[in-house]
C-alpha atoms as a PDB file:
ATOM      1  CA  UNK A   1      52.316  89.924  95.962  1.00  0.00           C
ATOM      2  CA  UNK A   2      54.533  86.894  94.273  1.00  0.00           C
ATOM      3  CA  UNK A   3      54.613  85.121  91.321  1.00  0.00           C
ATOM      4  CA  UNK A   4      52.869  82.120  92.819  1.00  0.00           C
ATOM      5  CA  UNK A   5      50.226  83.902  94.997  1.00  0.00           C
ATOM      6  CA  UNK A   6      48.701  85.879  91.977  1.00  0.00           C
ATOM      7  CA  UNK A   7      48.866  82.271  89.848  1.00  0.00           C
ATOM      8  CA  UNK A   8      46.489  81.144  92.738  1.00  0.00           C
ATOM      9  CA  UNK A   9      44.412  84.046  93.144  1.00  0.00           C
ATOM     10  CA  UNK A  10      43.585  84.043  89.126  1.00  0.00           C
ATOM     11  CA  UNK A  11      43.276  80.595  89.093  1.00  0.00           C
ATOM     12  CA  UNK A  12      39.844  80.603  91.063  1.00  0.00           C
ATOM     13  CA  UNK A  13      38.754  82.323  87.787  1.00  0.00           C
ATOM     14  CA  UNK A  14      38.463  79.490  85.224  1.00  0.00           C
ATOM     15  CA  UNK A  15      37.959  80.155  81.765  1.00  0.00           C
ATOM     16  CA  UNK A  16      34.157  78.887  80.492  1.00  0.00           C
ATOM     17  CA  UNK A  17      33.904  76.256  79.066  1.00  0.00           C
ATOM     18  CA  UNK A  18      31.920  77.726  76.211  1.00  0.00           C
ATOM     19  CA  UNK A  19      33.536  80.524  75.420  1.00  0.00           C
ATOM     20  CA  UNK A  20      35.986  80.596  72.332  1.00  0.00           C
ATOM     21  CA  UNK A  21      33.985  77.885  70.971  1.00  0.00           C
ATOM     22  CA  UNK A  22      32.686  79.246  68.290  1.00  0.00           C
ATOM     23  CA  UNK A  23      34.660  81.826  65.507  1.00  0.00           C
ATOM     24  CA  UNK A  24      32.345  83.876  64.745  1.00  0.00           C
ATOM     25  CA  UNK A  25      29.793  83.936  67.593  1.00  0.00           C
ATOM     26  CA  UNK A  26      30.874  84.479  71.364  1.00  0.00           C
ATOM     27  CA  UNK A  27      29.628  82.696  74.321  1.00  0.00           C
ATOM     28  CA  UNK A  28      26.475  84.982  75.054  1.00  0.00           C
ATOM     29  CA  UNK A  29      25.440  85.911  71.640  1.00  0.00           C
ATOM     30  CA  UNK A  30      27.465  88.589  70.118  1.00  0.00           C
ATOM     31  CA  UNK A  31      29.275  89.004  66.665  1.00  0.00           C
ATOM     32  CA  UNK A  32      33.162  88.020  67.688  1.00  0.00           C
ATOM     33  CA  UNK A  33      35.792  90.697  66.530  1.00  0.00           C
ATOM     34  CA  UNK A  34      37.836  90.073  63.870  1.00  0.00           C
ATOM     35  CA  UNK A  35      41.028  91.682  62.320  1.00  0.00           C
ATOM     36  CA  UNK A  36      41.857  91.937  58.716  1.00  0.00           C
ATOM     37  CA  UNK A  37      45.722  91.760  57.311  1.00  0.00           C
ATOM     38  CA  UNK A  38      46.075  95.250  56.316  1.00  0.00           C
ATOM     39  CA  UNK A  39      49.810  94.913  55.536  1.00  0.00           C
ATOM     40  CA  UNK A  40      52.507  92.134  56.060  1.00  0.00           C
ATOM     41  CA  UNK A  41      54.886  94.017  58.044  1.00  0.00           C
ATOM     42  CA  UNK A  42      56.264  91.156  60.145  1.00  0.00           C
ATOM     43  CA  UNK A  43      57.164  87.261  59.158  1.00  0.00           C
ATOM     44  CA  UNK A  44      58.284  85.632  62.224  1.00  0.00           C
ATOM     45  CA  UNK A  45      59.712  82.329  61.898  1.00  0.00           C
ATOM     46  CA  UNK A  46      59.464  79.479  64.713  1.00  0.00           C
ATOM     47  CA  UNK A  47      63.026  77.960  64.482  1.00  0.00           C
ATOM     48  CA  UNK A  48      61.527  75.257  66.351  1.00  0.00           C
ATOM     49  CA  UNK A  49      60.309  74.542  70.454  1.00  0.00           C
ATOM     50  CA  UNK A  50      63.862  72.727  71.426  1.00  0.00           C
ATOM     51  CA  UNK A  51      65.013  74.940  73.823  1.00  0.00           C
ATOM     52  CA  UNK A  52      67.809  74.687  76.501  1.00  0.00           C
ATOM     53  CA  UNK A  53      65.674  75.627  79.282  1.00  0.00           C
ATOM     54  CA  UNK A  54      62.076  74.664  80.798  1.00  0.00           C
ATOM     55  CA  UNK A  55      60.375  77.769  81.784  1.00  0.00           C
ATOM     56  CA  UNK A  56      57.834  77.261  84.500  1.00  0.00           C
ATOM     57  CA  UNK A  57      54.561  78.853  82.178  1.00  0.00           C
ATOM     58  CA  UNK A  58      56.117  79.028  78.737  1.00  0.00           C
ATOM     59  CA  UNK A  59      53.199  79.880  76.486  1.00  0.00           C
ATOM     60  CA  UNK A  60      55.049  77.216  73.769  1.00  0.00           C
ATOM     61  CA  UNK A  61      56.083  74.567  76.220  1.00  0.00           C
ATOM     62  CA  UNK A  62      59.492  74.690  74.924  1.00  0.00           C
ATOM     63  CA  UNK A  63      61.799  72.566  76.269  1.00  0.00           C
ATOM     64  CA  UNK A  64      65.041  70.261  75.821  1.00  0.00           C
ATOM     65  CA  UNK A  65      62.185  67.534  74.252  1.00  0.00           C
ATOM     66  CA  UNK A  66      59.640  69.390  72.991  1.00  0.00           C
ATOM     67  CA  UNK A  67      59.678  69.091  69.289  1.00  0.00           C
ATOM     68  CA  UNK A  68      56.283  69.277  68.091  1.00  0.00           C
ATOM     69  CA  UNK A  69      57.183  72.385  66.064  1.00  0.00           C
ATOM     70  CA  UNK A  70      60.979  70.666  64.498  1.00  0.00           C
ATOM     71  CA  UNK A  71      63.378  72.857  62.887  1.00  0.00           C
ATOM     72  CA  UNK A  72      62.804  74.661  59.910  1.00  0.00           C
ATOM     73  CA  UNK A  73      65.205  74.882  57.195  1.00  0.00           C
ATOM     74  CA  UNK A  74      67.013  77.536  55.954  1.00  0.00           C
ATOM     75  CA  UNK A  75      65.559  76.552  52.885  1.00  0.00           C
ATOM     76  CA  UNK A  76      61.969  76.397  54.013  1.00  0.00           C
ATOM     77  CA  UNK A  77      62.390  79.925  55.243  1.00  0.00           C
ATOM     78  CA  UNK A  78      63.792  81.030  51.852  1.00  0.00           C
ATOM     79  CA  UNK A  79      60.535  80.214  49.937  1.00  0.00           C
ATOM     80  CA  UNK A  80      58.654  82.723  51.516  1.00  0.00           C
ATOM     81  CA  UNK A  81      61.394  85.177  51.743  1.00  0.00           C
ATOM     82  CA  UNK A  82      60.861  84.558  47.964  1.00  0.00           C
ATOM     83  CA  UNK A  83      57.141  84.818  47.817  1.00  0.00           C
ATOM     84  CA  UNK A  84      57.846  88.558  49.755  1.00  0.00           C
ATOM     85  CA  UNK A  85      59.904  89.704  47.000  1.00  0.00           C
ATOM     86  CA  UNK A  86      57.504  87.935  43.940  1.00  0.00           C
ATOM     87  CA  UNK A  87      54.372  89.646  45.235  1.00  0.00           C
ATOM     88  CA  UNK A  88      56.194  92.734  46.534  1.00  0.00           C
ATOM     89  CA  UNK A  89      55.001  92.592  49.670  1.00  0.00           C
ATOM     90  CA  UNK A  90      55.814  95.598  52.429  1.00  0.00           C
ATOM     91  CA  UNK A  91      57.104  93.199  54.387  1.00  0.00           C
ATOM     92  CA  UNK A  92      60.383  95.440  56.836  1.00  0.00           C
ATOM     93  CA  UNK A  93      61.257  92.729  59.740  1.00  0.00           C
ATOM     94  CA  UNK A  94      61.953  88.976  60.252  1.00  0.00           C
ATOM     95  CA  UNK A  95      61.828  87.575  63.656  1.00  0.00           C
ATOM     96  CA  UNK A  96      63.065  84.406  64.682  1.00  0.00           C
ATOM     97  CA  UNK A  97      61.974  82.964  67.863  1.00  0.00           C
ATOM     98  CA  UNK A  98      61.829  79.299  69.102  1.00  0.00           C
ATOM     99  CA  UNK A  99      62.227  77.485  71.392  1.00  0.00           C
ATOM    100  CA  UNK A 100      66.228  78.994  71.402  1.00  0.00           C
ATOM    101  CA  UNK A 101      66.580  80.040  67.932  1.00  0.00           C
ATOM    102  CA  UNK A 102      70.230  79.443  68.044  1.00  0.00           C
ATOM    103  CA  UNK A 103      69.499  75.532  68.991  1.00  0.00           C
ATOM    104  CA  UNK A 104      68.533  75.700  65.141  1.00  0.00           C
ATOM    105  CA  UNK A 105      71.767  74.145  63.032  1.00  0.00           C
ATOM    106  CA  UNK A 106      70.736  76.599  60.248  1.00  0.00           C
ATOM    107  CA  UNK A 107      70.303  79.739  62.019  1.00  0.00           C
ATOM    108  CA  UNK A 108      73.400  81.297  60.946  1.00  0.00           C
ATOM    109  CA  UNK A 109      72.114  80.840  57.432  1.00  0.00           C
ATOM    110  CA  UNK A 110      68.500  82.130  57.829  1.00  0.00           C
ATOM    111  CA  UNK A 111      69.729  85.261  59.452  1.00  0.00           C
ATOM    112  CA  UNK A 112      72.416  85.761  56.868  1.00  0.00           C
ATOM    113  CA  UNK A 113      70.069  85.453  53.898  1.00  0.00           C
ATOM    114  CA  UNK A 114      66.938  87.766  55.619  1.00  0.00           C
ATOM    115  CA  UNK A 115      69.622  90.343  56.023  1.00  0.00           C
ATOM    116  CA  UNK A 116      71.343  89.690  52.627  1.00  0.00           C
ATOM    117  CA  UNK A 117      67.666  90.470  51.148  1.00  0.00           C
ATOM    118  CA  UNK A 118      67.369  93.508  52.773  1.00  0.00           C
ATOM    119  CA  UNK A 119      65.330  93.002  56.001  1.00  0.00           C
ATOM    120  CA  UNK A 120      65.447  94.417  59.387  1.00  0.00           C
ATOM    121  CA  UNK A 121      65.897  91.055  61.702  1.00  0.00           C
ATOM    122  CA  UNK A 122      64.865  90.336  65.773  1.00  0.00           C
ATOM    123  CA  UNK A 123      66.255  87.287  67.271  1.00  0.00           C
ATOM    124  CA  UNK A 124      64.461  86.027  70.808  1.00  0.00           C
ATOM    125  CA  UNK A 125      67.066  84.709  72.795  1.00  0.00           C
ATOM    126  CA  UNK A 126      67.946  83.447  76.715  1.00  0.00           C
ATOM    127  CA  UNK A 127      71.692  84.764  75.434  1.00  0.00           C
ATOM    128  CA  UNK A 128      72.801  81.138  76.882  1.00  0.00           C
ATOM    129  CA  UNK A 129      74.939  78.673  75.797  1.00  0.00           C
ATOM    130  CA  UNK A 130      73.437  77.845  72.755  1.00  0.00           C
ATOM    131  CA  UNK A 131      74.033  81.259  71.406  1.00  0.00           C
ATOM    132  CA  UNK A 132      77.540  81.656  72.770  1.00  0.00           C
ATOM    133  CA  UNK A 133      78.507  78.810  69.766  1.00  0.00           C
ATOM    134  CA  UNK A 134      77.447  81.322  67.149  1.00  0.00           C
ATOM    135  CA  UNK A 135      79.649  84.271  68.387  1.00  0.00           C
ATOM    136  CA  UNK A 136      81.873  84.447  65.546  1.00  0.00           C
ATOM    137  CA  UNK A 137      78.646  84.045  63.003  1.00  0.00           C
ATOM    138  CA  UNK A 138      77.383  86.696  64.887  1.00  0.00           C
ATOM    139  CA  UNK A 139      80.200  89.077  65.313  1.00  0.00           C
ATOM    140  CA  UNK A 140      80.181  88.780  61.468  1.00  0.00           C
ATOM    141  CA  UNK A 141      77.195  89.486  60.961  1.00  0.00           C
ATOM    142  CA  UNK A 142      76.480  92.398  62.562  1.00  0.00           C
ATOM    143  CA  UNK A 143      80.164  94.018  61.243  1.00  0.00           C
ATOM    144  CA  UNK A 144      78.162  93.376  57.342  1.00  0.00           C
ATOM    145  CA  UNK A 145      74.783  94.316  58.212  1.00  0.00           C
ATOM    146  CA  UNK A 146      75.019  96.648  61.923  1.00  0.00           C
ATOM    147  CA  UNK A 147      72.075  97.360  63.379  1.00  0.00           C
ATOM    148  CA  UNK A 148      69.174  95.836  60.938  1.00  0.00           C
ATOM    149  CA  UNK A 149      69.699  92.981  63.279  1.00  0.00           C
ATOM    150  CA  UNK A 150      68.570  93.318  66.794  1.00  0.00           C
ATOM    151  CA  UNK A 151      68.936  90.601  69.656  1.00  0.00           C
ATOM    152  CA  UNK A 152      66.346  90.741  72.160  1.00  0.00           C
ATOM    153  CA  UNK A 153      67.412  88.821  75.227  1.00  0.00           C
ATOM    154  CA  UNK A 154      64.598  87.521  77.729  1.00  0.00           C
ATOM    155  CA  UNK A 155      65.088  88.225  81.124  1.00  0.00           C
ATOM    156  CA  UNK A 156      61.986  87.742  83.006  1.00  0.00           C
ATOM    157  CA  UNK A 157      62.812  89.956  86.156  1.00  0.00           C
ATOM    158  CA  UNK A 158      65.049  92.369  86.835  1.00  0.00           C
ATOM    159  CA  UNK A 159      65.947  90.568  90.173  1.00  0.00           C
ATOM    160  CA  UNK A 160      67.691  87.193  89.861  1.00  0.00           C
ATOM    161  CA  UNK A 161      65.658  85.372  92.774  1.00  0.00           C
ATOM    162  CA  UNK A 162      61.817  85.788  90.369  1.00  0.00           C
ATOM    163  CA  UNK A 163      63.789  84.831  86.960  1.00  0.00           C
ATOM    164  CA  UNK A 164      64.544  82.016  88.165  1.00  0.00           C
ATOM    165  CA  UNK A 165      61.593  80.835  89.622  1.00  0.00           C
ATOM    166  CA  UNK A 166      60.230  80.970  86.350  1.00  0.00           C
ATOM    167  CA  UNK A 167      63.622  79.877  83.602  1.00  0.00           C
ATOM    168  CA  UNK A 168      65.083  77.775  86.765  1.00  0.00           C
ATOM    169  CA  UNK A 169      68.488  77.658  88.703  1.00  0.00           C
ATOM    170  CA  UNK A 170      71.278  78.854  87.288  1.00  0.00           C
ATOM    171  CA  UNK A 171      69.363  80.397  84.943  1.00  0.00           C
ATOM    172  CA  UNK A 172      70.439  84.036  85.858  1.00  0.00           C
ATOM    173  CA  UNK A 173      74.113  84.349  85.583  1.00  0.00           C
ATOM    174  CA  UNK A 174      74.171  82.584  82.145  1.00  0.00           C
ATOM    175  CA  UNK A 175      71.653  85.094  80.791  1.00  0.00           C
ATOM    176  CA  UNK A 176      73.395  88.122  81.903  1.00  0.00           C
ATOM    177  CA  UNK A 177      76.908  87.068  80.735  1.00  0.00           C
ATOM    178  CA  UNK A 178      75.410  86.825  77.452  1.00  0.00           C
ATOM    179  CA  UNK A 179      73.905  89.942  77.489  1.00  0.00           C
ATOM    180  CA  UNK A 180      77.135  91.664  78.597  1.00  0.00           C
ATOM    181  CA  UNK A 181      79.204  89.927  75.598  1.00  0.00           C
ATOM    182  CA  UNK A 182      76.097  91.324  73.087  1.00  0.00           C
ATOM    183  CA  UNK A 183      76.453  94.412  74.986  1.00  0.00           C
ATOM    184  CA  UNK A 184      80.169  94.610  74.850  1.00  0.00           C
ATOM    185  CA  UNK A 185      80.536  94.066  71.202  1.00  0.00           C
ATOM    186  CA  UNK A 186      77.971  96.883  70.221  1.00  0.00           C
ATOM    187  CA  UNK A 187      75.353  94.504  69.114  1.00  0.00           C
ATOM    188  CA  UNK A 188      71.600  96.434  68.726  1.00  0.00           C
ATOM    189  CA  UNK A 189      69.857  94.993  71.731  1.00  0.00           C
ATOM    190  CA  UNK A 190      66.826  94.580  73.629  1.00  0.00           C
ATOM    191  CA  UNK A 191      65.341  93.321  76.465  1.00  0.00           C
ATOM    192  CA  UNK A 192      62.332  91.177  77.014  1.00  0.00           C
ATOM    193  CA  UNK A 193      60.457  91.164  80.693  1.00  0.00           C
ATOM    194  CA  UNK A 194      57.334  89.907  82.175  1.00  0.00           C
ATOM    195  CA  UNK A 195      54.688  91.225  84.469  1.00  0.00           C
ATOM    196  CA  UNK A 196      53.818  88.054  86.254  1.00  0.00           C
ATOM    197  CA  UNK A 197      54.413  90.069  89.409  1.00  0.00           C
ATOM    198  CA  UNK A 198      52.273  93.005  89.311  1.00  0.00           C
ATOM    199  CA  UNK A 199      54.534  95.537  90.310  1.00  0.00           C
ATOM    200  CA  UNK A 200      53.458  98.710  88.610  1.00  0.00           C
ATOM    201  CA  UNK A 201      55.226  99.330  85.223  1.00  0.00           C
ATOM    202  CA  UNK A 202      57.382 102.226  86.720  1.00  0.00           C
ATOM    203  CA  UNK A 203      58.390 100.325  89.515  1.00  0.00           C
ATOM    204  CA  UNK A 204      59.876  97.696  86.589  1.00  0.00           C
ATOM    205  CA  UNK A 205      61.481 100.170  84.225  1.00  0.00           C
ATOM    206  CA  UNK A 206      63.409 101.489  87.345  1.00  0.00           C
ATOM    207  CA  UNK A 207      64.262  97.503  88.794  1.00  0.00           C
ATOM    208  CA  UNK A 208      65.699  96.813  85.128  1.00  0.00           C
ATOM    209  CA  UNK A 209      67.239 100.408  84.923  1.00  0.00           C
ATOM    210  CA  UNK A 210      69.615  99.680  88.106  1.00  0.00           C
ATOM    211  CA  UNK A 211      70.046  96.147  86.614  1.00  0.00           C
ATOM    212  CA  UNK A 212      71.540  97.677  83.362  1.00  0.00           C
ATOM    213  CA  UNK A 213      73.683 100.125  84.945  1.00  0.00           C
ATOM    214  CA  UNK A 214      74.976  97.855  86.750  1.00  0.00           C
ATOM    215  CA  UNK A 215      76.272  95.707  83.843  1.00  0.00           C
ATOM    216  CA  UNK A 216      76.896  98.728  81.794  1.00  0.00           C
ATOM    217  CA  UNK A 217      74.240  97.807  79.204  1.00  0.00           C
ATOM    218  CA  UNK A 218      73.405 100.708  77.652  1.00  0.00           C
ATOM    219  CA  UNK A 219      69.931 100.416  77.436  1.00  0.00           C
ATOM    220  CA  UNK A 220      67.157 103.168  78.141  1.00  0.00           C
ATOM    221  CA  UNK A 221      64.855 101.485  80.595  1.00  0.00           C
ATOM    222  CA  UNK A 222      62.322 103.726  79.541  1.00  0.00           C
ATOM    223  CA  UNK A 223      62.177 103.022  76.371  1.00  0.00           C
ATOM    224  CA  UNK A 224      58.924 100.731  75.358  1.00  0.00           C
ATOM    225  CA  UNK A 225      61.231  99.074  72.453  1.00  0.00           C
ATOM    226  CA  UNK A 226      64.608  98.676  74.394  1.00  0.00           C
ATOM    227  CA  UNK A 227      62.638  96.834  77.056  1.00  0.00           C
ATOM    228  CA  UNK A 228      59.404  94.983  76.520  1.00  0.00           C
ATOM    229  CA  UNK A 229      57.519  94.422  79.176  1.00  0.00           C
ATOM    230  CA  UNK A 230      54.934  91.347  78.039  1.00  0.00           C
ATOM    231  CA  UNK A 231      51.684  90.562  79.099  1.00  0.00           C
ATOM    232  CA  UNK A 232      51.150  86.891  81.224  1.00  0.00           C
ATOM    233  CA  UNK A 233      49.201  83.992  78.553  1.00  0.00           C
ATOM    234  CA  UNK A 234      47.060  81.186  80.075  1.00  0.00           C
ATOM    235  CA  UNK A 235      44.594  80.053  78.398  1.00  0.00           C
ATOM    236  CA  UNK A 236      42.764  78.345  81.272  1.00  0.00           C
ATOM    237  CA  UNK A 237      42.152  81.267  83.311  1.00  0.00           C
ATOM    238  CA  UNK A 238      38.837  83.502  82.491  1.00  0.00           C
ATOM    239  CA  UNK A 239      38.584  86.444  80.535  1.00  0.00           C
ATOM    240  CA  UNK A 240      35.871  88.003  78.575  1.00  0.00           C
ATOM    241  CA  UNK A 241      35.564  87.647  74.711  1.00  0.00           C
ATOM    242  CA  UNK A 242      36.096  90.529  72.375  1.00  0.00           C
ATOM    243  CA  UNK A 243      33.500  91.356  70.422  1.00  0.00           C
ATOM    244  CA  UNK A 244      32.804  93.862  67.618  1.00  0.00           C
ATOM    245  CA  UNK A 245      31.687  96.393  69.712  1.00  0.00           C
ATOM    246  CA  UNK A 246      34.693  96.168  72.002  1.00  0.00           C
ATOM    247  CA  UNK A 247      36.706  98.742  69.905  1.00  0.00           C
ATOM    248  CA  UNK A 248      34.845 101.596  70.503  1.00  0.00           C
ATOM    249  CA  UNK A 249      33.910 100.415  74.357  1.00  0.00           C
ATOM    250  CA  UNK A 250      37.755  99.973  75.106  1.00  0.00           C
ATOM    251  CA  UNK A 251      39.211 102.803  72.336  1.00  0.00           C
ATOM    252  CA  UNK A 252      41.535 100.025  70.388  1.00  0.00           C
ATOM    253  CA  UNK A 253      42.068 100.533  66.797  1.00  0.00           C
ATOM    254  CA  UNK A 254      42.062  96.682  64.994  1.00  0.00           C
ATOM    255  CA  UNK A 255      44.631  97.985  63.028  1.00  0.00           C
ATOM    256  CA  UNK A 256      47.193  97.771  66.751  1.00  0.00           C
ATOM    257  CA  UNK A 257      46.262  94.161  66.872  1.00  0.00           C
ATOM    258  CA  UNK A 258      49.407  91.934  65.530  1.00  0.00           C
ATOM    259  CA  UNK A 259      47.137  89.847  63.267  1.00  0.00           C
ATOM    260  CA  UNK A 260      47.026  93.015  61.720  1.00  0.00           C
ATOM    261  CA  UNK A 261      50.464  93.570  60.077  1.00  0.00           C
ATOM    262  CA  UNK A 262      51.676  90.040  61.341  1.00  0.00           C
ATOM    263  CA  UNK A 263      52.011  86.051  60.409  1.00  0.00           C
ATOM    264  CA  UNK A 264      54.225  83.018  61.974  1.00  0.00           C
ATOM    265  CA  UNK A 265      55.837  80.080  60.164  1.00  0.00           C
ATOM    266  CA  UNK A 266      56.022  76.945  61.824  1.00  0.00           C
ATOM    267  CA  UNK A 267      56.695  73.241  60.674  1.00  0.00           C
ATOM    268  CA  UNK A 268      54.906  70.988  62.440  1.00  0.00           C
ATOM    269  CA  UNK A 269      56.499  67.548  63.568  1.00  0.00           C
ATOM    270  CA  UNK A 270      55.799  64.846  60.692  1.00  0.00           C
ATOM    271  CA  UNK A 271      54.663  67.668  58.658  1.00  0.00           C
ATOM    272  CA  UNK A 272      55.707  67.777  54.885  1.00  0.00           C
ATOM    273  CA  UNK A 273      56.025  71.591  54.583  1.00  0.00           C
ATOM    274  CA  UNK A 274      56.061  74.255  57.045  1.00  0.00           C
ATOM    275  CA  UNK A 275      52.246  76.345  57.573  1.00  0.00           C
ATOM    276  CA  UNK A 276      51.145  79.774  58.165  1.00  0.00           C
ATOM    277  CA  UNK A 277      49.981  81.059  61.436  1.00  0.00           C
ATOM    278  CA  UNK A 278      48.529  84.652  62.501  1.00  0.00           C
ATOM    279  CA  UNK A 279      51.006  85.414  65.281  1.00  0.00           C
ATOM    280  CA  UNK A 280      53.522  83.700  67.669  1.00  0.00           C
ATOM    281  CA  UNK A 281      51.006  83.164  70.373  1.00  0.00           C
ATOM    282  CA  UNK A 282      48.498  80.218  68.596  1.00  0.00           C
ATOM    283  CA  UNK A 283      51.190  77.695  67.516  1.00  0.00           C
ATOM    284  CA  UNK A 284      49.608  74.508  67.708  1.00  0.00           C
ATOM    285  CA  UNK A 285      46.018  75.362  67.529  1.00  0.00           C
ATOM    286  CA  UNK A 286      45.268  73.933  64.263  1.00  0.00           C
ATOM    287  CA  UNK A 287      41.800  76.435  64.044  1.00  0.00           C
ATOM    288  CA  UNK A 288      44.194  78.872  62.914  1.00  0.00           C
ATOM    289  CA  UNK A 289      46.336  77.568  60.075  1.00  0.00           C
ATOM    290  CA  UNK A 290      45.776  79.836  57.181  1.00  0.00           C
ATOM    291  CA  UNK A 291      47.612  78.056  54.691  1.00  0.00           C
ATOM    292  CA  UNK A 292      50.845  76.852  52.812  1.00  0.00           C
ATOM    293  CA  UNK A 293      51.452  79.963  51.797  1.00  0.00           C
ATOM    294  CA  UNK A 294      51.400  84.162  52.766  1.00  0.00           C
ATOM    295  CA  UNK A 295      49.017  84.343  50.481  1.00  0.00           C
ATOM    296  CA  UNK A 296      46.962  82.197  51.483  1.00  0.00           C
ATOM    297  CA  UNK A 297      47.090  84.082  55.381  1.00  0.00           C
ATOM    298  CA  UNK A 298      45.909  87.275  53.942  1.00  0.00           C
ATOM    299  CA  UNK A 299      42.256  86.879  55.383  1.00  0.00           C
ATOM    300  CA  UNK A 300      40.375  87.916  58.582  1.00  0.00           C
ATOM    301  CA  UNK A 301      41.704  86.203  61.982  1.00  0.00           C
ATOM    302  CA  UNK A 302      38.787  85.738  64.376  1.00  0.00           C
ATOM    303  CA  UNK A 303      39.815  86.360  67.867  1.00  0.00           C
ATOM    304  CA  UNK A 304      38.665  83.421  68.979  1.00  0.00           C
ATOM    305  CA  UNK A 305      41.372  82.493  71.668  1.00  0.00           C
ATOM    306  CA  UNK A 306      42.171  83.704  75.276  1.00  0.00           C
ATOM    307  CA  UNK A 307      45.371  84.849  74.291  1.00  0.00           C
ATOM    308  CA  UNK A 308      43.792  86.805  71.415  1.00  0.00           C
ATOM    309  CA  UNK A 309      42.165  88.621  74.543  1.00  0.00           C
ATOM    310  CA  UNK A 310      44.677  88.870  77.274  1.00  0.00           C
ATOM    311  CA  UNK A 311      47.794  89.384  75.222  1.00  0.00           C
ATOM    312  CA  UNK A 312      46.486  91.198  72.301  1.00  0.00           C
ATOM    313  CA  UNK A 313      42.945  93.662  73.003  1.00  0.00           C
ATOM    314  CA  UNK A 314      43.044  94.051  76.749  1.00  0.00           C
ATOM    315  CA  UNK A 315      47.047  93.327  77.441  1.00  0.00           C
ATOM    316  CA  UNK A 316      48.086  95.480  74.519  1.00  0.00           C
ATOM    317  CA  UNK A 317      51.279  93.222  74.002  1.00  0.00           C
ATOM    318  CA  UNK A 318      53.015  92.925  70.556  1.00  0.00           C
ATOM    319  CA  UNK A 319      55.593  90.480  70.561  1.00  0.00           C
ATOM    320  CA  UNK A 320      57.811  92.571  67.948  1.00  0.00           C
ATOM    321  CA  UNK A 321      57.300  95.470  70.410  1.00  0.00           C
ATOM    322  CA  UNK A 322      55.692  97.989  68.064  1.00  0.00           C
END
């Protein structure tokens, strides 16, 4: 089955209209899960939604005009880099993602400065154009610092006729060249993918397995890190709430849930300082801002969104692949 025939299959199944209403209560009655910050393992900063492309179902809406979430500064990002190191917080890896991170004129900066402080760092990236103008920042980088940084390049299907259905035409070639040059130059690298097709997993690994030999990426297919196959997000479509007793019905520990070891920074458009989010998946759902500062994140998220559903309990996704 395509891409457009499952969107209009699942799409007879709208979500309730009273369900994710309320944070602590669900729909029918029952005590809505919850997960508790048990460790900051992962920051992930939003760079900003101006992106180069205009995905069909982008989850953020990025785009070439989008700029509800407006680029953070390198110096924005270095407070809480700062507040890590004050409170001596286990914080291991930074993630940037966007939008196109490397639309961000300070990128080269906040990159250099996580990995100056000692972090592991994951860039999302289409490996298009924009990158391609911060080779040589790049090149340098990873000849300092090696493999704690990681670029994980989003192609959406191993076959170029479904990618671009979903990033658009000419979309394909662009993405793989920059993939190749990462590739090439011995960068640590990673693939993103999505299931929006329902072919079984296997049948995926193998797809993007012949599509890496056959740009001599050397990348293990196999591997749930090297390629990271995502769950689909809409958050019109129907799909039951989680509620306490979920863990022990469907055998998932809380502590597997991102909100668990995660938090996002964004900046808001008109905003005066930048605000604290539980993951990369609830950016403009002001419900979930937790604060000016990590500190002020550290309490229980409610699951109290679609995605926290989908992506998270039943999908099993992690968007820093762990």
């Amino acid at each position: 089955m395509n891409r457009i025939a499952i969107i209009d299959s699942e799409r007879a199944h709208r979500l309730e209209r009273n369900k994710f209403a309320d944070p602590y209560i669900t729909a029918d009655g029952h005590q809505r899960a919850s997960v508790a910050l048990e460790a900051l393992r992962t920051l992930w900063i939003n760079t900003g939604t101006l992106c180069n492309l205009t995905c069909s179902h982008c989850y953020i809406e990025s785009s070439p005009t989008n700029d509800r979430l407006v680029y953070i500064t390198a110096g924005e990002v270095a407070v809480f880099f700062d507040e890590i190191a004050a409170q001596r917080m286990p914080t291991e890896l930074i993630g940037f993602t966007g939008g196109e991170p490397f639309m961000n004129p300070e990128i080269d900066t906040m990159l250099g400065d996580a990995l100056e402080r000692g972090f592991s760092v994951l860039v999302l990236t289409n490996a298009m154009k924009p990158m391609w103008r911060h080779k040589p920042a790049l090149l340098a980088l990873k000849d300092r610092y090696g493999d704690a940084l990681t670029l994980r390049v989003s192609i959406d299907h191993h076959g170029a006729t479904i990618h671009e259905l979903e990033r658009g035409e000419r979309s394909w070639a662009p993405a793989l060249q920059g993939l190749r040059w990462l590739a090439e130059n011995g960068f640590k690298l990673a693939v993103a993918g999505r299931t929006f097709t329902g072919e079984a997993e296997t049948v995926m690994r193998a797809g993007y397995g012949r599509l890496f030999a056959a740009n001599d990426i050397a990348l293990d297919a196999g591997d749930p890190a090297a390629l990271v196959l995502l769950p689909e997000m809409d958050a019109e479509l129907d799909v039951p709430e989680i509620t306490t007793a979920c863990w022990d019905l469907l055998k998932v520990d809380p502590s597997s849930v991102m909100c668990a070891h995660e938090r996002m920074v964004v900046k808001r458009k008109g905003a005066a300082s930048p605000v604290v989010l539980p993951c990369t998946l609830l950016p403009y759902d002001e419900r979930f801002e937790l604060g000016r500062t990590l500190a002020q994140s550290a309490g229980a998220v409610s699951l109290n969104h679609p995605h926290c559903a989908r992506f998270c309990v039943l999908g099993g996704g992690s968007c820093s692949g762990e």
